[in-house]
PDB file of N, CA and C in Angstrom:
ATOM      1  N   UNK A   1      82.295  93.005 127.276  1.00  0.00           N
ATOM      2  CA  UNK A   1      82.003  92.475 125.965  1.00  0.00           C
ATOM      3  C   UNK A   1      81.855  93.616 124.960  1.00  0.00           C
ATOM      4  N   UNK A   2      82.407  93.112 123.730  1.00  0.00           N
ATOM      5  CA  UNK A   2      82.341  94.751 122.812  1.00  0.00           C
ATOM      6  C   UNK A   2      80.569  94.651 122.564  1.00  0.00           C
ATOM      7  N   UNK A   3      80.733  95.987 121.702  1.00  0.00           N
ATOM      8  CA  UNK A   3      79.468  95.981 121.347  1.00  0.00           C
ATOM      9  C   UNK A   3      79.282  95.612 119.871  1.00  0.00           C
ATOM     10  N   UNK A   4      78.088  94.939 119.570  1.00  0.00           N
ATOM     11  CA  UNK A   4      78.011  94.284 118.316  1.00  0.00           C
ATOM     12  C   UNK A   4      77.741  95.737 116.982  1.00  0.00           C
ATOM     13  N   UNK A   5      78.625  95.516 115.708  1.00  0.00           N
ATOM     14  CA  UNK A   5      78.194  96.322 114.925  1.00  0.00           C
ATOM     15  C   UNK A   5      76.870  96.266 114.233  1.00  0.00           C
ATOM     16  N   UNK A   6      76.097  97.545 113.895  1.00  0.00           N
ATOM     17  CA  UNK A   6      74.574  97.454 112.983  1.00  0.00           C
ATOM     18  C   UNK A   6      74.731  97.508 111.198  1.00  0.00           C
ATOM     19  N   UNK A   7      74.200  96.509 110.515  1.00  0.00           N
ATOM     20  CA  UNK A   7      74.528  96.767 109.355  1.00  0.00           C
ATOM     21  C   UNK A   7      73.074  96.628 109.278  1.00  0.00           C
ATOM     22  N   UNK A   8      72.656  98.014 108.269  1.00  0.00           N
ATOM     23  CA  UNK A   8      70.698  98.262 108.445  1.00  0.00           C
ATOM     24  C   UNK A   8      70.906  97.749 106.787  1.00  0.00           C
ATOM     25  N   UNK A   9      69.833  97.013 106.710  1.00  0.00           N
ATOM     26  CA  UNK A   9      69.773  96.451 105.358  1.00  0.00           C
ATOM     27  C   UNK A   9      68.896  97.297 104.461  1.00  0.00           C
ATOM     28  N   UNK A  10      68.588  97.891 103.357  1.00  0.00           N
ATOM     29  CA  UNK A  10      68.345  98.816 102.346  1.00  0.00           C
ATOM     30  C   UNK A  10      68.277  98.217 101.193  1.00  0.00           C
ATOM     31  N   UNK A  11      68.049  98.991 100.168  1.00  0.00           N
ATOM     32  CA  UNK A  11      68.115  98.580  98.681  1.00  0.00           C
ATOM     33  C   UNK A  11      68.873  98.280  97.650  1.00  0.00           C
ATOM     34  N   UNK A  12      70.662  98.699  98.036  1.00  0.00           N
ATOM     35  CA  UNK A  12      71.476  97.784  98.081  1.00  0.00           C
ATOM     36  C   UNK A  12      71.691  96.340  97.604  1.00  0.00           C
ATOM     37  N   UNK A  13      72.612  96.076  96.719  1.00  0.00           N
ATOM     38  CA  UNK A  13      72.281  94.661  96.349  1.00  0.00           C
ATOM     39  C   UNK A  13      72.745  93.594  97.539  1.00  0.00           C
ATOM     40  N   UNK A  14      72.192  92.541  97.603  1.00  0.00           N
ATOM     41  CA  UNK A  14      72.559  91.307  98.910  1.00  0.00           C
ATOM     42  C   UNK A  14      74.201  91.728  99.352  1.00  0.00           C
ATOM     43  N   UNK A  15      75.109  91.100  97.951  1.00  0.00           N
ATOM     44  CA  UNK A  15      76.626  91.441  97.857  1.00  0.00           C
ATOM     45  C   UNK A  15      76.803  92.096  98.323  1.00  0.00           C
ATOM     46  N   UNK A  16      76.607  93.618  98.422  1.00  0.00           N
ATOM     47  CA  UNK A  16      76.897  94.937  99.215  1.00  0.00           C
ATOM     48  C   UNK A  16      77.060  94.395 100.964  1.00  0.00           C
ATOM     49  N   UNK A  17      76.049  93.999 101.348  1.00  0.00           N
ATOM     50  CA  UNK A  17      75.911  93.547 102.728  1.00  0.00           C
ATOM     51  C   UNK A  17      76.435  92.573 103.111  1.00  0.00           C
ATOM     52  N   UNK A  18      76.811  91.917 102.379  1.00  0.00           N
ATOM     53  CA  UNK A  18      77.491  90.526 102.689  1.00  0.00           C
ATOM     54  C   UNK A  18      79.177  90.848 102.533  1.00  0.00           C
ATOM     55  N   UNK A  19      79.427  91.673 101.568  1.00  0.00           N
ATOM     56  CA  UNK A  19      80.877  92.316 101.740  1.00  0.00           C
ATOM     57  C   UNK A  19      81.083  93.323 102.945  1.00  0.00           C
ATOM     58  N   UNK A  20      80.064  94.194 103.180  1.00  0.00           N
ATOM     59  CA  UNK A  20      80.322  95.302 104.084  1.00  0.00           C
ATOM     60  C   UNK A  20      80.467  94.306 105.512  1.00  0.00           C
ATOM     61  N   UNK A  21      79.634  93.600 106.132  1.00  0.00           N
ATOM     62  CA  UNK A  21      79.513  92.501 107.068  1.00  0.00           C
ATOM     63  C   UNK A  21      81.258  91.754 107.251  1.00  0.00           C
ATOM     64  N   UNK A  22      81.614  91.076 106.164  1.00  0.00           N
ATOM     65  CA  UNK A  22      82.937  90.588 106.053  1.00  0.00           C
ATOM     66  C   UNK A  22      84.261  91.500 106.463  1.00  0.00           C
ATOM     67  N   UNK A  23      83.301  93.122 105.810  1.00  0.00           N
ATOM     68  CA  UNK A  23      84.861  93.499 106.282  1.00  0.00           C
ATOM     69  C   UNK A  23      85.214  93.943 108.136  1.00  0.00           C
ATOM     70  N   UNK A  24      83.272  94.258 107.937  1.00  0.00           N
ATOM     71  CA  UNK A  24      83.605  94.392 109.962  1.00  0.00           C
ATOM     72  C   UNK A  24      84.187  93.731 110.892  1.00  0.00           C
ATOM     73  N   UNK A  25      84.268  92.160 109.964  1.00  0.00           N
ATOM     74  CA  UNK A  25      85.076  90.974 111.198  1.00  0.00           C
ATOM     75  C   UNK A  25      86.542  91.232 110.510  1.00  0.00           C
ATOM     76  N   UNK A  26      86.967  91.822 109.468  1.00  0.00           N
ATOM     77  CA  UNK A  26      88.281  91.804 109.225  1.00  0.00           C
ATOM     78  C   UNK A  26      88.735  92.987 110.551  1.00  0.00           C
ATOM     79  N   UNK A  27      88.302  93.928 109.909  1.00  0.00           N
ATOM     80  CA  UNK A  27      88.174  94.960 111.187  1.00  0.00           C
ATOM     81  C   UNK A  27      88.063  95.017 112.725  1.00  0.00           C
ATOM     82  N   UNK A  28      88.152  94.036 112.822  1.00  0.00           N
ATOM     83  CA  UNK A  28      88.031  93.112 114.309  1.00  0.00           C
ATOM     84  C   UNK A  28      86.630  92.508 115.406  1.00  0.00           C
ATOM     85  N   UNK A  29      85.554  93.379 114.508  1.00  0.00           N
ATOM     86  CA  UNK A  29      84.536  93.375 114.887  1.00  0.00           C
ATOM     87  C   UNK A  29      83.792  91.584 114.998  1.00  0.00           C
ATOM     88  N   UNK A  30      83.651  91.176 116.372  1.00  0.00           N
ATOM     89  CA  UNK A  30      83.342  89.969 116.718  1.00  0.00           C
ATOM     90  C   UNK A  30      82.294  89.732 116.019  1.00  0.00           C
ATOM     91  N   UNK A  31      80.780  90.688 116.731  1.00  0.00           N
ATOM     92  CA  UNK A  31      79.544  90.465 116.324  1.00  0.00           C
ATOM     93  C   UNK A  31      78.993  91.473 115.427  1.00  0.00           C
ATOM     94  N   UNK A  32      78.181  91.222 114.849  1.00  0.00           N
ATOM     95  CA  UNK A  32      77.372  91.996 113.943  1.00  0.00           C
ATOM     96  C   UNK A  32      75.883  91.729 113.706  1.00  0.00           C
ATOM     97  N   UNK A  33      75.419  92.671 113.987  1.00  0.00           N
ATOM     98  CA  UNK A  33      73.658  92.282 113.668  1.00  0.00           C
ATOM     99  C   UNK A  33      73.342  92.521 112.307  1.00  0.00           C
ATOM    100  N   UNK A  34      72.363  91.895 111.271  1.00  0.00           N
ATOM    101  CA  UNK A  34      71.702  92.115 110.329  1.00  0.00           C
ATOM    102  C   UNK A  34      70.599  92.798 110.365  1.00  0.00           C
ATOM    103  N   UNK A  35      70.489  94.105 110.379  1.00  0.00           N
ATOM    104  CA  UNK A  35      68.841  94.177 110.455  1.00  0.00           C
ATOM    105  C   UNK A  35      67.998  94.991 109.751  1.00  0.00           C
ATOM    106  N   UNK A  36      66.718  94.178 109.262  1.00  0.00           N
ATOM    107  CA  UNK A  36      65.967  94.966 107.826  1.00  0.00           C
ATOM    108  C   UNK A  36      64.380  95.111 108.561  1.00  0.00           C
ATOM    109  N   UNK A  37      63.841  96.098 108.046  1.00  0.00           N
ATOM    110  CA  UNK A  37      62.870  96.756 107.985  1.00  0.00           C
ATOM    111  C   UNK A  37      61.745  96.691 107.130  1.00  0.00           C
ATOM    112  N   UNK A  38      60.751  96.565 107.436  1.00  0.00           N
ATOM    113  CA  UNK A  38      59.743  96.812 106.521  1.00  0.00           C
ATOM    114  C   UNK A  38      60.170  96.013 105.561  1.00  0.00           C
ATOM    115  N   UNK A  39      60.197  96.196 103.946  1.00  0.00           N
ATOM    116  CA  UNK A  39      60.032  95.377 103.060  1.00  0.00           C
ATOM    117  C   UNK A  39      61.530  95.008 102.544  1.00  0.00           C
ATOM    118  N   UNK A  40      62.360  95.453 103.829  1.00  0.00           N
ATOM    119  CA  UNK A  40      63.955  94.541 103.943  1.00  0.00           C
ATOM    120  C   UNK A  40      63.376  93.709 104.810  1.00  0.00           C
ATOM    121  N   UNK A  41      62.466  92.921 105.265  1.00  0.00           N
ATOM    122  CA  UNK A  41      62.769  91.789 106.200  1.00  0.00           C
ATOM    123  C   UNK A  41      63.457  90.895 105.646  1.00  0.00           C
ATOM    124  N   UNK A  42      62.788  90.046 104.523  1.00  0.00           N
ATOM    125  CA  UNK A  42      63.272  88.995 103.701  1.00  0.00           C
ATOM    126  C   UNK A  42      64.778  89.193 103.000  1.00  0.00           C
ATOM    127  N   UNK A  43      65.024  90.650 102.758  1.00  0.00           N
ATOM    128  CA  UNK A  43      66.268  90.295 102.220  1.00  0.00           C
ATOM    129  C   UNK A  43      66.936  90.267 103.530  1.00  0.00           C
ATOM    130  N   UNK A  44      67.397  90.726 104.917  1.00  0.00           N
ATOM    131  CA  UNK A  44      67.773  90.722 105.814  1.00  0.00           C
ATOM    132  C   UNK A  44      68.645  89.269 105.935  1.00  0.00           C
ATOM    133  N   UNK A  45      67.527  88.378 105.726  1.00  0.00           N
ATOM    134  CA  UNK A  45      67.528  86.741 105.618  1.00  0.00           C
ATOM    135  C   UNK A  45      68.422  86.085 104.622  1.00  0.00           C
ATOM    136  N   UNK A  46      67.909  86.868 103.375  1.00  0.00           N
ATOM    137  CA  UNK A  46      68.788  86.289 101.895  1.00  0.00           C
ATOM    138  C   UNK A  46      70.504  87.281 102.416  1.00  0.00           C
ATOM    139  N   UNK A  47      70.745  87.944 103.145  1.00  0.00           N
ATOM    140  CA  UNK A  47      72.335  88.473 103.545  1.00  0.00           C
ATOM    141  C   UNK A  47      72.551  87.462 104.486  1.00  0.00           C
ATOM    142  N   UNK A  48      72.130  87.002 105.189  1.00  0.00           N
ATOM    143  CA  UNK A  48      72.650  86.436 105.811  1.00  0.00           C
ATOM    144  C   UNK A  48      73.152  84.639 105.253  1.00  0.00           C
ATOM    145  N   UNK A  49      72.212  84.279 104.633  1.00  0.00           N
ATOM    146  CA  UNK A  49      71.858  83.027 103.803  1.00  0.00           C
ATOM    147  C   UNK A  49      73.387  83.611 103.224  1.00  0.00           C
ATOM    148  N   UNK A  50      73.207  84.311 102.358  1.00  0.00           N
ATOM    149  CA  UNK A  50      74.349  84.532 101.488  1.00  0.00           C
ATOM    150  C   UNK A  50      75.590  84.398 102.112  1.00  0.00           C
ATOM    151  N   UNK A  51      75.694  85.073 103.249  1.00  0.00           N
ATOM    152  CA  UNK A  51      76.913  85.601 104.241  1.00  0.00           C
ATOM    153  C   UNK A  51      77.637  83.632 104.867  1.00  0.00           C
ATOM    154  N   UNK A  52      76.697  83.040 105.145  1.00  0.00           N
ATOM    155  CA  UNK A  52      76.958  81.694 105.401  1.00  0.00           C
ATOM    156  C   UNK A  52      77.426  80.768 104.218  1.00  0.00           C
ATOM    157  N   UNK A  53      76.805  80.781 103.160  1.00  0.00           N
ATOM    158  CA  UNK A  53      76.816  80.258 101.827  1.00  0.00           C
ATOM    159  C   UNK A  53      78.329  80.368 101.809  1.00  0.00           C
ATOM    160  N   UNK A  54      79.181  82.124 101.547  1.00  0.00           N
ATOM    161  CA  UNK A  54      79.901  82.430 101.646  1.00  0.00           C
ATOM    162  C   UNK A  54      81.137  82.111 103.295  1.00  0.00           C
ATOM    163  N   UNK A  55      81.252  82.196 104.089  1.00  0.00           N
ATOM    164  CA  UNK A  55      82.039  81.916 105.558  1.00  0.00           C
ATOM    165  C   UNK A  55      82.000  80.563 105.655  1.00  0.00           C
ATOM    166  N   UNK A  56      80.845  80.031 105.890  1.00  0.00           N
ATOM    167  CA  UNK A  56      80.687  78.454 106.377  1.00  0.00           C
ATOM    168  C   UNK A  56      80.830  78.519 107.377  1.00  0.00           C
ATOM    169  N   UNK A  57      81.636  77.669 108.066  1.00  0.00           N
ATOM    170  CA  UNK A  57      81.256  77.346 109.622  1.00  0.00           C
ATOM    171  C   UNK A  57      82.236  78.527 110.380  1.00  0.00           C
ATOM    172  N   UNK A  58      82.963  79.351 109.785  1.00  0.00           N
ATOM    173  CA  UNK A  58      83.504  80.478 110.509  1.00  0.00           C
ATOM    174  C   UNK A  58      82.764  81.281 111.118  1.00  0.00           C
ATOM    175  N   UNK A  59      81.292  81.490 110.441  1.00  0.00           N
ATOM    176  CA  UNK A  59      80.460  82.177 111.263  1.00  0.00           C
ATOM    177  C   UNK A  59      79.204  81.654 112.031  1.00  0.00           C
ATOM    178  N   UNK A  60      78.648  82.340 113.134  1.00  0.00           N
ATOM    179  CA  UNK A  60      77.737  81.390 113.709  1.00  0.00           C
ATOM    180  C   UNK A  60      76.472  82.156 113.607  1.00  0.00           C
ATOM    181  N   UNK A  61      75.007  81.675 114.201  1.00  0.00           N
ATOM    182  CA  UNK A  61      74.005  82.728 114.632  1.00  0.00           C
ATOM    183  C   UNK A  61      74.136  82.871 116.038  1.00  0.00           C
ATOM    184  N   UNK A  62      73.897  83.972 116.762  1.00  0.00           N
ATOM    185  CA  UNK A  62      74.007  84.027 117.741  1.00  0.00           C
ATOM    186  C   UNK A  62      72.339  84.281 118.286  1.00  0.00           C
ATOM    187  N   UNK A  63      71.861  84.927 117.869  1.00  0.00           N
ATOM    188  CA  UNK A  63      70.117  84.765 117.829  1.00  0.00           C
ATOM    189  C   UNK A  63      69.122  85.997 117.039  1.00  0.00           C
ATOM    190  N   UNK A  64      67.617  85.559 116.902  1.00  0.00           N
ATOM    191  CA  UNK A  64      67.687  86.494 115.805  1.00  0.00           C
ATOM    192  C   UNK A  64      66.146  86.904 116.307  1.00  0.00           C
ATOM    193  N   UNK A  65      65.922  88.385 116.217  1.00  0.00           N
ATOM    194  CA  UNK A  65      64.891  89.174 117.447  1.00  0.00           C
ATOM    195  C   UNK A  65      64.412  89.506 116.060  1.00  0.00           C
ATOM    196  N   UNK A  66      62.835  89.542 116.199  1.00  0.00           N
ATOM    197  CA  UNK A  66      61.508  90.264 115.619  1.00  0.00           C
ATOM    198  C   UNK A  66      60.720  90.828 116.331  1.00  0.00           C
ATOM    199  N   UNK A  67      60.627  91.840 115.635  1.00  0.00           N
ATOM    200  CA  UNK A  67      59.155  92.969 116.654  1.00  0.00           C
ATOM    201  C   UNK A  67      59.127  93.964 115.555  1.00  0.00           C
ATOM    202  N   UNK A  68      58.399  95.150 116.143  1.00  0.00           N
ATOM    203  CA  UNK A  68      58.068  96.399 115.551  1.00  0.00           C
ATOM    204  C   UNK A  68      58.672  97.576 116.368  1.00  0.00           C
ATOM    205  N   UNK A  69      59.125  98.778 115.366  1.00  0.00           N
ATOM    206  CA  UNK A  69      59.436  99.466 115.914  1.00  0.00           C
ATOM    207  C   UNK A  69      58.520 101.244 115.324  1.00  0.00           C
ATOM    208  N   UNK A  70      57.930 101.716 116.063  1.00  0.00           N
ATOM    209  CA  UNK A  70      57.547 102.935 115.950  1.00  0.00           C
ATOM    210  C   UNK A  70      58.163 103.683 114.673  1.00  0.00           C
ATOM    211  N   UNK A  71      57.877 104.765 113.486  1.00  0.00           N
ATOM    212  CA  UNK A  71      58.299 105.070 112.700  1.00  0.00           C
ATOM    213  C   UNK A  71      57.339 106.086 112.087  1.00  0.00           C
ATOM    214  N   UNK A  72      57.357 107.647 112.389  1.00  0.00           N
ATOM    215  CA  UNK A  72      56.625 108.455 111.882  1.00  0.00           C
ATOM    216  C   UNK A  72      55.037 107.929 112.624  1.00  0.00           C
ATOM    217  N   UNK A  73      54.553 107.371 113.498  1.00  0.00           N
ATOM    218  CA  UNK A  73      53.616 107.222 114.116  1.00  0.00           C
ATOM    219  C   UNK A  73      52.954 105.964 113.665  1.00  0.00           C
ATOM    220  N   UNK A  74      53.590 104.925 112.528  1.00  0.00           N
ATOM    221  CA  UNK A  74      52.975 103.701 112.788  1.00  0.00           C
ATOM    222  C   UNK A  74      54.251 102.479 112.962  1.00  0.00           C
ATOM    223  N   UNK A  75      53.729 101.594 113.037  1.00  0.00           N
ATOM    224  CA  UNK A  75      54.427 100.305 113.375  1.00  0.00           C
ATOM    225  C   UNK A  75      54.906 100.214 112.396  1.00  0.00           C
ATOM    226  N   UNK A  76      56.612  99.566 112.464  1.00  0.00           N
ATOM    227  CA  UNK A  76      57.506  98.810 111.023  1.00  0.00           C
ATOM    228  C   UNK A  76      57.850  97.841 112.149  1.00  0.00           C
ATOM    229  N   UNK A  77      57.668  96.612 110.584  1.00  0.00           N
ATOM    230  CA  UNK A  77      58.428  94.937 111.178  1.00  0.00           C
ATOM    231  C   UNK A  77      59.618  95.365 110.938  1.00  0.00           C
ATOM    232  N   UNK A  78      60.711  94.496 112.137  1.00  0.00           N
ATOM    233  CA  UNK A  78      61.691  94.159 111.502  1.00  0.00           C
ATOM    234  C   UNK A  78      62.569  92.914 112.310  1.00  0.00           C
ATOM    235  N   UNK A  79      63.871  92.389 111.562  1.00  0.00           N
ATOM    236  CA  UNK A  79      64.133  91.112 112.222  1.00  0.00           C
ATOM    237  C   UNK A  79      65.561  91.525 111.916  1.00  0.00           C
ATOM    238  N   UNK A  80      66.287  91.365 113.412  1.00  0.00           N
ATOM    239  CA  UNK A  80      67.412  91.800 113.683  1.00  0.00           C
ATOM    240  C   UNK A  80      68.596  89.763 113.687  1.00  0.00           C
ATOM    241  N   UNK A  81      69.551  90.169 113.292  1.00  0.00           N
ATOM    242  CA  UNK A  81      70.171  88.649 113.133  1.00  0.00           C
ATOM    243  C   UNK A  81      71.244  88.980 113.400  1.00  0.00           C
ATOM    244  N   UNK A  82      71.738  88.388 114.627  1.00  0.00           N
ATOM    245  CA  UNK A  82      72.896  88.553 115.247  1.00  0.00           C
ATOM    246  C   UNK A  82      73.449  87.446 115.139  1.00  0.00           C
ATOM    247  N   UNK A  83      74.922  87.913 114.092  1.00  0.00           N
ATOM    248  CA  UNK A  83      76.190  86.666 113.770  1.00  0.00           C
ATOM    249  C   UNK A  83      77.365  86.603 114.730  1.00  0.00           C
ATOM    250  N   UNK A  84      77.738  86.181 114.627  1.00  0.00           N
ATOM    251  CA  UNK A  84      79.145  86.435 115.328  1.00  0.00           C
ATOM    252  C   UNK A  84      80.336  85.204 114.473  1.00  0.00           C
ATOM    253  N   UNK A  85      81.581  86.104 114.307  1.00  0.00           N
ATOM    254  CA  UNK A  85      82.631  85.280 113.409  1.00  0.00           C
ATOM    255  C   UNK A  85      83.293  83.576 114.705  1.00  0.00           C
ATOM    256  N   UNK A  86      83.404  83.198 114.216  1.00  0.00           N
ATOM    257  CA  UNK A  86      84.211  82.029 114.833  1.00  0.00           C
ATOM    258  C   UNK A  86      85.615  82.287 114.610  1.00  0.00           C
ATOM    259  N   UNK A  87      86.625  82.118 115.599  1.00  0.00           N
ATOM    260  CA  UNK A  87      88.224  82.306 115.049  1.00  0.00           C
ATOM    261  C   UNK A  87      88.637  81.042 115.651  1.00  0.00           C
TER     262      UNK A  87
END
């Protein structure tokens, strides 16, 4: 199975991520994770919202992981959202 691409979500407008995402499945890339950090959680969500808004039923969720990850010695949230294109 390939391995899924990381698109790390940032400050960046939504669009940015929702185009960069689109072009990885042009690119052949099956799956792709969404994943934001700290005070990207919520937009993490609004790319993906967007990303569906935009595809429709071409794309699916495949499942979507929360936890914390270590960072300079304290805890960051974050919520990883794994899509995958439909063909």
């Amino acid at each position: 199975m390939e391995e899924a691409r990381l698109v790390n979500i940032g400050a960046k407008p939504v669009e940015d991520y929702v185009f960069e995402t689109i072009l990885m499945f042009q690119e052949g890339s099956s799956t792709v994770v969404l994943k934001g950090s700290g005070g990207f959680v919520s937009k993490a969500v609004d790319v993906y919202n967007a990303l569906v808004s935009r595809l429709g039923d071409s794309v699916e969720l495949v499942k979507v992981d929360i936890g914390s990850d270590r960072f300079k010695g304290r805890f960051k949230s974050f919520i990883a959202i794994t899509v995958r294109k439909k063909y």
